[in-house]
Protein backbone atom coordinates (compact mmCIF):
# COMPACT_ATOMS: atom_id res chain seq x y z
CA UNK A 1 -21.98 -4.55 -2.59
CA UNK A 2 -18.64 -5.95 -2.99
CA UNK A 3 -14.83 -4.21 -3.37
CA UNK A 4 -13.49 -4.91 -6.50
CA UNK A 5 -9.36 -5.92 -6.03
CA UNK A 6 -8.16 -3.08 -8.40
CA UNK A 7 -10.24 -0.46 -6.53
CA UNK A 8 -8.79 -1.90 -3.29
CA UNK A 9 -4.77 -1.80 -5.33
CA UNK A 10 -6.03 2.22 -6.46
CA UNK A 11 -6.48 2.70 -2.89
CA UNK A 12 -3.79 1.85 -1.39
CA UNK A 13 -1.18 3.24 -3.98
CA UNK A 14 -3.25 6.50 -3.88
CA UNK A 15 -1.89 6.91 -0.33
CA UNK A 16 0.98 5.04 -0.37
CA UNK A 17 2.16 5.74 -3.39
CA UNK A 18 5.18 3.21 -3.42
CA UNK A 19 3.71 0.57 -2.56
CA UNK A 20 3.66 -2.48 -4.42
CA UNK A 21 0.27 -4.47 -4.15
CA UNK A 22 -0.50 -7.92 -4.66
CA UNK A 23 -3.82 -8.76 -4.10
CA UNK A 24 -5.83 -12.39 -4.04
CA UNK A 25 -9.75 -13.03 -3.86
CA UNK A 26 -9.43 -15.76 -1.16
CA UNK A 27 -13.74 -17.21 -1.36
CA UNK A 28 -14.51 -15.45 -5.21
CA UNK A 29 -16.91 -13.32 -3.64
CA UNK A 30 -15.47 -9.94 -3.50
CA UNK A 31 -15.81 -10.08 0.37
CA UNK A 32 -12.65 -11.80 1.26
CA UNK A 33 -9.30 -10.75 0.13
CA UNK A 34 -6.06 -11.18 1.16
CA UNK A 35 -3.49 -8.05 0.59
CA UNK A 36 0.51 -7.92 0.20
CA UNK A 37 1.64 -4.49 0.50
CA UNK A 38 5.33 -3.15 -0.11
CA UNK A 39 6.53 -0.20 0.80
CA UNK A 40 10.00 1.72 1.38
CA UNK A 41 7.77 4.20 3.70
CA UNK A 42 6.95 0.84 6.31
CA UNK A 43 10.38 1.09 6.94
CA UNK A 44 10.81 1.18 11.21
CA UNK A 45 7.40 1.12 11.52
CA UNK A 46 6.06 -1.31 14.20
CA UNK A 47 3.80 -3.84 11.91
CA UNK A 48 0.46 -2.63 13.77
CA UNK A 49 1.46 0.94 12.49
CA UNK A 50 2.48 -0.48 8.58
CA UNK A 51 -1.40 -2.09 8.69
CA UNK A 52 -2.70 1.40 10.48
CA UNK A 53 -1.59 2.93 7.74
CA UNK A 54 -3.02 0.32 4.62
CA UNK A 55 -6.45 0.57 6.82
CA UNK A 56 -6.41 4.35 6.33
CA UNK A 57 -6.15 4.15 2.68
CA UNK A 58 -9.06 1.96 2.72
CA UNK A 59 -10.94 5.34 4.20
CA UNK A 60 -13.36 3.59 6.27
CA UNK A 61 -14.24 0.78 3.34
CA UNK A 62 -13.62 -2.42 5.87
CA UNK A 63 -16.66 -4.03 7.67
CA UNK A 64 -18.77 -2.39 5.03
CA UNK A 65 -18.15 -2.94 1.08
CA UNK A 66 -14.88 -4.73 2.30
CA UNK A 67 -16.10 -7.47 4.20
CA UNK A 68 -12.22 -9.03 4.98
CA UNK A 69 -9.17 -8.46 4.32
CA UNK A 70 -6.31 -10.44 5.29
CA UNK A 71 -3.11 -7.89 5.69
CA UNK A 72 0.04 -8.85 5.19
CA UNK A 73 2.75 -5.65 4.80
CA UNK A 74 6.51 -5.26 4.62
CA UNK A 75 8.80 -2.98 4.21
CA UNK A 76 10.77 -2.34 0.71
């Protein structure tokens, strides 16, 4: 079953709760999205960690009702 965008967004916020999230359904499927995420707390992080960390939130959702996500993060 496919990952509705806003659930993905509550996700993310719920454990990053700064974060500014701007997501796009890439195919219109609800499999493939790609994912902006903005956060103060991504700040030093090494860009593997930042995406470590936006995985997390996703508690174990990607490869199963999120089929792909395409990550892009920064720091606020």
């Amino acid at each position: 079953m496919p990952m509705a965008a806003n659930d993905i967004e509550a996700m993310i916020v719920s454990a990053i709760p700064d974060a500014k999230v701007e997501i796009v359904d890439l195919a219109g499927d609800g499999d493939h999205y790609k994912a902006r995420v903005v956060s103060a707390s991504f700040a030093g992080l090494p860009r593997v960690r930042q995406h470590q960390m936006v995985y997390g939130a996703l508690q174990g959702k990607m490869g199963g009702e999120l089929h792909a996500l395409a990550l892009e993060t920064a720091a606020e």
